[in-house]
PDB file of N, CA and C in Angstrom:
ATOM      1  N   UNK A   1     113.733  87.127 106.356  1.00  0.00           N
ATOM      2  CA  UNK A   1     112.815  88.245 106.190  1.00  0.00           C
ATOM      3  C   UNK A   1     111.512  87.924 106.912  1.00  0.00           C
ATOM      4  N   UNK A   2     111.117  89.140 107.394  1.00  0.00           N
ATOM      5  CA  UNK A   2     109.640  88.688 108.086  1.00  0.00           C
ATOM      6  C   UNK A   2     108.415  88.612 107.727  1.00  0.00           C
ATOM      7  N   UNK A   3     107.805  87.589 107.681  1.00  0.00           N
ATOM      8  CA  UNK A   3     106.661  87.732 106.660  1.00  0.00           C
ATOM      9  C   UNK A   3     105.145  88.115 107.581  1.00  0.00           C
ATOM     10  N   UNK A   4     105.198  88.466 108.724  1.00  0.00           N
ATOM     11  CA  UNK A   4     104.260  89.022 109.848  1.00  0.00           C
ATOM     12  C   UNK A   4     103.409  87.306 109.890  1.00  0.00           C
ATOM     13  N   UNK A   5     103.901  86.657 109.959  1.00  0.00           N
ATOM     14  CA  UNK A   5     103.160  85.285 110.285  1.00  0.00           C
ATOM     15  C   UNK A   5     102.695  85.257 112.169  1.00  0.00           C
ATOM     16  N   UNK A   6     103.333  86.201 112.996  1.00  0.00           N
ATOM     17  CA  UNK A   6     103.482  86.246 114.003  1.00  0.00           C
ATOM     18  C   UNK A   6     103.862  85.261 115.049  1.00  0.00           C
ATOM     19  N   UNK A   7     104.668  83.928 114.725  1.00  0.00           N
ATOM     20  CA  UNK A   7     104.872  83.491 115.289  1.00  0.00           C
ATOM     21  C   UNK A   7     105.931  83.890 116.142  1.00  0.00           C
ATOM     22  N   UNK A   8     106.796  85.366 115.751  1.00  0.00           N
ATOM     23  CA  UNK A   8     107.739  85.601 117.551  1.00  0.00           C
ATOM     24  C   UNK A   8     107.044  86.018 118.242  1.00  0.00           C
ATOM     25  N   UNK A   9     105.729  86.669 117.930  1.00  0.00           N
ATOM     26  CA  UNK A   9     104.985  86.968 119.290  1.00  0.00           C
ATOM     27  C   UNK A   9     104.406  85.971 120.115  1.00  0.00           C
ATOM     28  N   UNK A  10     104.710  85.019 119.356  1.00  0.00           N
ATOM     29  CA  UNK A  10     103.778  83.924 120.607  1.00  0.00           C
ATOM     30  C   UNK A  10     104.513  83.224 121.146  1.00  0.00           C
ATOM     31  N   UNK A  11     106.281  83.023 120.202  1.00  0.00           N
ATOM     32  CA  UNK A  11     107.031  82.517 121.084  1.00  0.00           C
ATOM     33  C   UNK A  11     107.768  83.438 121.862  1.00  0.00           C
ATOM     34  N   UNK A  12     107.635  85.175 121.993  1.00  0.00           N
ATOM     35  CA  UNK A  12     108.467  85.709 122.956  1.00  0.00           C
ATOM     36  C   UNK A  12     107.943  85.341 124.014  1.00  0.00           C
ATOM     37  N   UNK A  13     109.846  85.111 125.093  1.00  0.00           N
ATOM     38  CA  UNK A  13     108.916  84.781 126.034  1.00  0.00           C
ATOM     39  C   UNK A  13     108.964  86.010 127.408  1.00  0.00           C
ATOM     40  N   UNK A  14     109.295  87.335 127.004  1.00  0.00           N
ATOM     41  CA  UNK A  14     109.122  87.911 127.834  1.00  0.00           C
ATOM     42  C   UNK A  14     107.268  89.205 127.140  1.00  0.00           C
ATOM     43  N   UNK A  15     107.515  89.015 126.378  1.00  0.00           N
ATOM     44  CA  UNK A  15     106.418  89.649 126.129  1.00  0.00           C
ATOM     45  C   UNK A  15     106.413  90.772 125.239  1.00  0.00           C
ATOM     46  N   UNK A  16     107.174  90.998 124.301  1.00  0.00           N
ATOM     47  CA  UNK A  16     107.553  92.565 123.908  1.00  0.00           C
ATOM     48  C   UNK A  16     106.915  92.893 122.849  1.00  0.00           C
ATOM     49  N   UNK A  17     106.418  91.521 122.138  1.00  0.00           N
ATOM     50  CA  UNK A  17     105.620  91.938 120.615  1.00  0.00           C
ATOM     51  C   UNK A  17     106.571  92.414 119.251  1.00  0.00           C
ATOM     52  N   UNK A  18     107.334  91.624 119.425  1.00  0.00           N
ATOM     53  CA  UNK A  18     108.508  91.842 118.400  1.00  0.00           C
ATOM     54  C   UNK A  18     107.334  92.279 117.086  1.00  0.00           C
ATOM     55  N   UNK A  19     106.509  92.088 116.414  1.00  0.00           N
ATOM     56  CA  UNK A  19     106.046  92.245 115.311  1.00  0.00           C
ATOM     57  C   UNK A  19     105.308  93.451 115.534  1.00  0.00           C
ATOM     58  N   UNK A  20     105.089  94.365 116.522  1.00  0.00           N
ATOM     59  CA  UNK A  20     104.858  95.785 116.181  1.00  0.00           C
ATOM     60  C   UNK A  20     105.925  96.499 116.004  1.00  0.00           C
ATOM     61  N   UNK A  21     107.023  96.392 116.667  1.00  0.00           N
ATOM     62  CA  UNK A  21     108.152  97.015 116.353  1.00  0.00           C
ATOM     63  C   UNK A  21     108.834  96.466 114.750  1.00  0.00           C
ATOM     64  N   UNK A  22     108.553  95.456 114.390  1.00  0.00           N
ATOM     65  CA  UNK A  22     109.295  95.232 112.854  1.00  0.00           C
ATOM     66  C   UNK A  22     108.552  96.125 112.047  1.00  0.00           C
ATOM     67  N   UNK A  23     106.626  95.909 112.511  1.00  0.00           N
ATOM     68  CA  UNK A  23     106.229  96.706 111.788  1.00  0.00           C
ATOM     69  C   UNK A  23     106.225  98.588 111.779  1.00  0.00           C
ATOM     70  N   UNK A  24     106.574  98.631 112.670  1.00  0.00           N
ATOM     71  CA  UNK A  24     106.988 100.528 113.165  1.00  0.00           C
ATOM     72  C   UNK A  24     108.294 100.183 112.095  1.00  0.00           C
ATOM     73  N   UNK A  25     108.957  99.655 112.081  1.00  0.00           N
ATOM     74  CA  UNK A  25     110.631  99.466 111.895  1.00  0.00           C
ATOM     75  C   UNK A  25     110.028 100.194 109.652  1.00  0.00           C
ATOM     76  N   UNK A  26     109.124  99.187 109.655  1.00  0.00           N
ATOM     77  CA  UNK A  26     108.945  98.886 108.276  1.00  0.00           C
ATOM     78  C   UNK A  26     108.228 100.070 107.583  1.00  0.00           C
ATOM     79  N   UNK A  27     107.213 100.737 108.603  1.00  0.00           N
ATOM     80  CA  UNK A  27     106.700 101.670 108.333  1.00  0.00           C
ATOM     81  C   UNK A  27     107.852 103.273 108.362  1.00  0.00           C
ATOM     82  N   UNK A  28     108.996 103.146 108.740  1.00  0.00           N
ATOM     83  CA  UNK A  28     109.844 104.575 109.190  1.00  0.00           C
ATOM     84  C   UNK A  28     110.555 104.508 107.717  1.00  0.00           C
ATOM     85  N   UNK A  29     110.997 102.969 107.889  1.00  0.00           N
ATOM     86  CA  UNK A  29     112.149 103.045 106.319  1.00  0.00           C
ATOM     87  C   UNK A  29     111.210 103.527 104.965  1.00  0.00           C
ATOM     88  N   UNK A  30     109.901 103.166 104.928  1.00  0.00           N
ATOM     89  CA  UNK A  30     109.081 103.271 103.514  1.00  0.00           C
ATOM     90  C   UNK A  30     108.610 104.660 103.687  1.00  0.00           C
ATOM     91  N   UNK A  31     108.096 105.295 104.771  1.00  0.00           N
ATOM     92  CA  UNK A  31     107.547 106.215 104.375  1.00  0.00           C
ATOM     93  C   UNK A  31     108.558 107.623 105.005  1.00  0.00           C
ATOM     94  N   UNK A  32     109.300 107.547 105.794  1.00  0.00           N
ATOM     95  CA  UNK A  32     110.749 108.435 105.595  1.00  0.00           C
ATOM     96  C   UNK A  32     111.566 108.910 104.972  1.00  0.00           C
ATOM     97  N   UNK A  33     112.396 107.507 104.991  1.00  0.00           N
ATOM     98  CA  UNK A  33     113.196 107.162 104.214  1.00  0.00           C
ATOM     99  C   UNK A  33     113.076 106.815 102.552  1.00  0.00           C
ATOM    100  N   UNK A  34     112.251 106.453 102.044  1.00  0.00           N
ATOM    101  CA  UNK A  34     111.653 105.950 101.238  1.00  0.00           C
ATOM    102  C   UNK A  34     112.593 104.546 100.734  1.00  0.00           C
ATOM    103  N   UNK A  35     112.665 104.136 101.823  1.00  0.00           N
ATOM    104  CA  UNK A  35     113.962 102.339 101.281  1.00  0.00           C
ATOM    105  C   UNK A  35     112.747 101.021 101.107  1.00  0.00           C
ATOM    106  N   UNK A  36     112.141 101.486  99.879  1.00  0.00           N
ATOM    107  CA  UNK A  36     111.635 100.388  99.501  1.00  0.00           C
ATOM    108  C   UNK A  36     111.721 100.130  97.679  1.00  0.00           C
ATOM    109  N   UNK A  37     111.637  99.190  96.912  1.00  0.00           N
ATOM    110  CA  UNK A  37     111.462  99.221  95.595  1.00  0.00           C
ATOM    111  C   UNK A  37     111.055 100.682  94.696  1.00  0.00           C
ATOM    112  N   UNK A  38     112.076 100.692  93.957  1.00  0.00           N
ATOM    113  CA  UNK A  38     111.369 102.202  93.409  1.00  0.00           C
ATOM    114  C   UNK A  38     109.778 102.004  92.691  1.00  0.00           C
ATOM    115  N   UNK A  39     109.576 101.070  92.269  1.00  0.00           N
ATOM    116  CA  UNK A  39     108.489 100.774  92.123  1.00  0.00           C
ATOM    117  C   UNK A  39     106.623 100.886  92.554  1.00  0.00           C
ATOM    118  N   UNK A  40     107.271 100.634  94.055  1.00  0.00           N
ATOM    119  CA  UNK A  40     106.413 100.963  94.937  1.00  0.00           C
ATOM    120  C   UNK A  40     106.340 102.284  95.546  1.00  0.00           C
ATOM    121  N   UNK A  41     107.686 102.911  95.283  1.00  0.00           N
ATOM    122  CA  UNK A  41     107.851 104.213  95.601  1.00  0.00           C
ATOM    123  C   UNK A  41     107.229 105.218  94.709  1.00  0.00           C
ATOM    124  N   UNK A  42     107.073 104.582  93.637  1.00  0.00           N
ATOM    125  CA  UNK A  42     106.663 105.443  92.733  1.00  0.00           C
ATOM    126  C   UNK A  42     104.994 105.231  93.021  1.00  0.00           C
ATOM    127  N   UNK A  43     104.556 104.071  93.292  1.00  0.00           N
ATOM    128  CA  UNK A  43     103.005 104.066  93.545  1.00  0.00           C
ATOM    129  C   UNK A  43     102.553 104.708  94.310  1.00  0.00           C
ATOM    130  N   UNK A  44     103.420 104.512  95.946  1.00  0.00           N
ATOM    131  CA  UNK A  44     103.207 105.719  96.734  1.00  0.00           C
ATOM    132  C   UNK A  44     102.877 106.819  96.289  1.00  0.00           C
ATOM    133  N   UNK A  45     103.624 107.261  96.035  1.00  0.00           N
ATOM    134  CA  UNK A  45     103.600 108.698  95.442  1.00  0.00           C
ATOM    135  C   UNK A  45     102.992 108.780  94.580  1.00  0.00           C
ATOM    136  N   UNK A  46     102.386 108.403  94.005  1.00  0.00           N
ATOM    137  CA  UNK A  46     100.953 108.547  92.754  1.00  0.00           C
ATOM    138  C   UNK A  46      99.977 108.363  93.612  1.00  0.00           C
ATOM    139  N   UNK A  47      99.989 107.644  94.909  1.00  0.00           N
ATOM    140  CA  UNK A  47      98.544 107.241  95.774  1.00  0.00           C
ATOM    141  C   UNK A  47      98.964 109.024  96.357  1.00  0.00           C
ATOM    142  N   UNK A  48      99.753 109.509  97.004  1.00  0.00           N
ATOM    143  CA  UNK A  48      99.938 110.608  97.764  1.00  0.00           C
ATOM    144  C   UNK A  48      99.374 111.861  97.036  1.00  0.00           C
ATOM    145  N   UNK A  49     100.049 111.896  95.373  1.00  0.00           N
ATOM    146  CA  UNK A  49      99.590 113.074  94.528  1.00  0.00           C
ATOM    147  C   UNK A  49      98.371 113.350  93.946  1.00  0.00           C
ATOM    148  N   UNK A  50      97.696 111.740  93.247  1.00  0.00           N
ATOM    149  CA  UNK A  50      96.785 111.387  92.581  1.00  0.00           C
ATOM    150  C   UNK A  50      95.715 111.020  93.525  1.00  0.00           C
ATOM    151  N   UNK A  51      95.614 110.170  94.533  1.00  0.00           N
ATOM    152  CA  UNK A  51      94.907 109.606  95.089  1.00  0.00           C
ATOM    153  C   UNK A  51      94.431 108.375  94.693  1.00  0.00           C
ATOM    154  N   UNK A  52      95.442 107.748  93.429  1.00  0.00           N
ATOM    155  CA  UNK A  52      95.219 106.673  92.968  1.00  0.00           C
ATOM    156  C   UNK A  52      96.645 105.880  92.959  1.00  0.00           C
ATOM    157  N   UNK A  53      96.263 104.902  92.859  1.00  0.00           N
ATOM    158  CA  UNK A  53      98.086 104.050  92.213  1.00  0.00           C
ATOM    159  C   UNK A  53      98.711 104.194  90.569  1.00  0.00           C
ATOM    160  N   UNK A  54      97.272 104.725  89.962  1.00  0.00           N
ATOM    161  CA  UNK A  54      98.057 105.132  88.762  1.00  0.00           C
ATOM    162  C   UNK A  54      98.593 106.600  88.547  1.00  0.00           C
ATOM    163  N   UNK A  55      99.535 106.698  87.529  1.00  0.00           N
ATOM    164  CA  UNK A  55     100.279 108.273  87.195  1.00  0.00           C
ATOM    165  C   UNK A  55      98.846 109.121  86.627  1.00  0.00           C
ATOM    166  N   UNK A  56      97.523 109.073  86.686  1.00  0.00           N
ATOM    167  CA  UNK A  56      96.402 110.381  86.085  1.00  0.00           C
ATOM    168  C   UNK A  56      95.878 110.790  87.511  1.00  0.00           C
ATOM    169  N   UNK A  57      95.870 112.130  87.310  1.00  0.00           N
ATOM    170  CA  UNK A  57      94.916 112.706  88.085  1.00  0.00           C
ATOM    171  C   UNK A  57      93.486 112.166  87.935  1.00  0.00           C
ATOM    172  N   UNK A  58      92.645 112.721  88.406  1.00  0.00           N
ATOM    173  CA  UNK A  58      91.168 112.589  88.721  1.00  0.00           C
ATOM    174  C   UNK A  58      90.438 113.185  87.054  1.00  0.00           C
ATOM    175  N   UNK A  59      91.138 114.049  86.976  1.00  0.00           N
ATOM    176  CA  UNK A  59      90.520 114.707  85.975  1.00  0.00           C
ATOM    177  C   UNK A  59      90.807 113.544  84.615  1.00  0.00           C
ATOM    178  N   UNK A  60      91.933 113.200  84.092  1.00  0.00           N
ATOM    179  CA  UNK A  60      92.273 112.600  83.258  1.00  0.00           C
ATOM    180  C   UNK A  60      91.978 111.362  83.329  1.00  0.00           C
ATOM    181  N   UNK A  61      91.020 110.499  84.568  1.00  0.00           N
ATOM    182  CA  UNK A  61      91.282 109.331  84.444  1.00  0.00           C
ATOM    183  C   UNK A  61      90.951 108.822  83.440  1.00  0.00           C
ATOM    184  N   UNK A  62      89.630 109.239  83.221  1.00  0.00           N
ATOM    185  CA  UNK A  62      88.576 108.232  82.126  1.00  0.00           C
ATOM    186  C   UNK A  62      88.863 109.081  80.700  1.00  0.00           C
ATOM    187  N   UNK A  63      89.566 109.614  80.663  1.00  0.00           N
ATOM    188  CA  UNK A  63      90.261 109.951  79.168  1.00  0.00           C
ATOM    189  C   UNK A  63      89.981 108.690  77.775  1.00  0.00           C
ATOM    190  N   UNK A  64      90.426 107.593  78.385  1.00  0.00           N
ATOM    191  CA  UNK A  64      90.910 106.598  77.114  1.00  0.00           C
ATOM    192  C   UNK A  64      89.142 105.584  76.911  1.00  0.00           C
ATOM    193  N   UNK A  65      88.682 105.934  77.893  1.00  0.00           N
ATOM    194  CA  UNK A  65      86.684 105.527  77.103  1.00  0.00           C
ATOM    195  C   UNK A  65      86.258 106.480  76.361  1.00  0.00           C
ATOM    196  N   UNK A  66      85.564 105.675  75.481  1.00  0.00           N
ATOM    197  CA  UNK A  66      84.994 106.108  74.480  1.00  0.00           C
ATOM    198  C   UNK A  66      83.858 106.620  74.324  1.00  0.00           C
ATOM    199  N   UNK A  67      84.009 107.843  74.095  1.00  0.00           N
ATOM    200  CA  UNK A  67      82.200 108.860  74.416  1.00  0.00           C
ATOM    201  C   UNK A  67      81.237 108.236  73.307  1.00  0.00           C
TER     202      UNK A  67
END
C-alpha cells in the first residue's frame, strides 16, 4: 500500500511522478466511487451536508451546552 512517502518519484527513472497519479487514482475511487471505509464515507458526507464531520447541522450544534 502506498503511504505517499514519495520515494517512486525519486526513484522513477523516466520521470512520470507515479505519486500524482496514485493520488488522482485515490481521489476517483473515494469521491466517485465512494470505495473507501464506510466510516469515512459517512464523514464525508456529513463534511458535504453539514459542513462538519459530525451528523448536526449548524443549527443544532451547540444544543448539548448549557445555557
Amino acid at each position: 500500500a502506498c503511504t505517499t512517502c514519495n520515494a517512486c518519484v525519486d526513484a522513477c527513472p523516466i520521470a512520470i511522478d507515479p505519486l500524482s497519479i496514485i493520488m488522482d487514482m485515490r481521489q476517483y475511487l473515494v469521491m466517485e466511487q465512494s470505495a473507501a471505509p464506510q466510516e469515512l464515507n459517512s464523514m464525508m458526507g456529513n463534511i458535504e451536508n453539514n459542513g462538519a464531520p459530525w451528523p448536526f447541522n449548524n443549527q443544532d450544534r451547540l444544543q448539548w451546552v448549557n445555557e
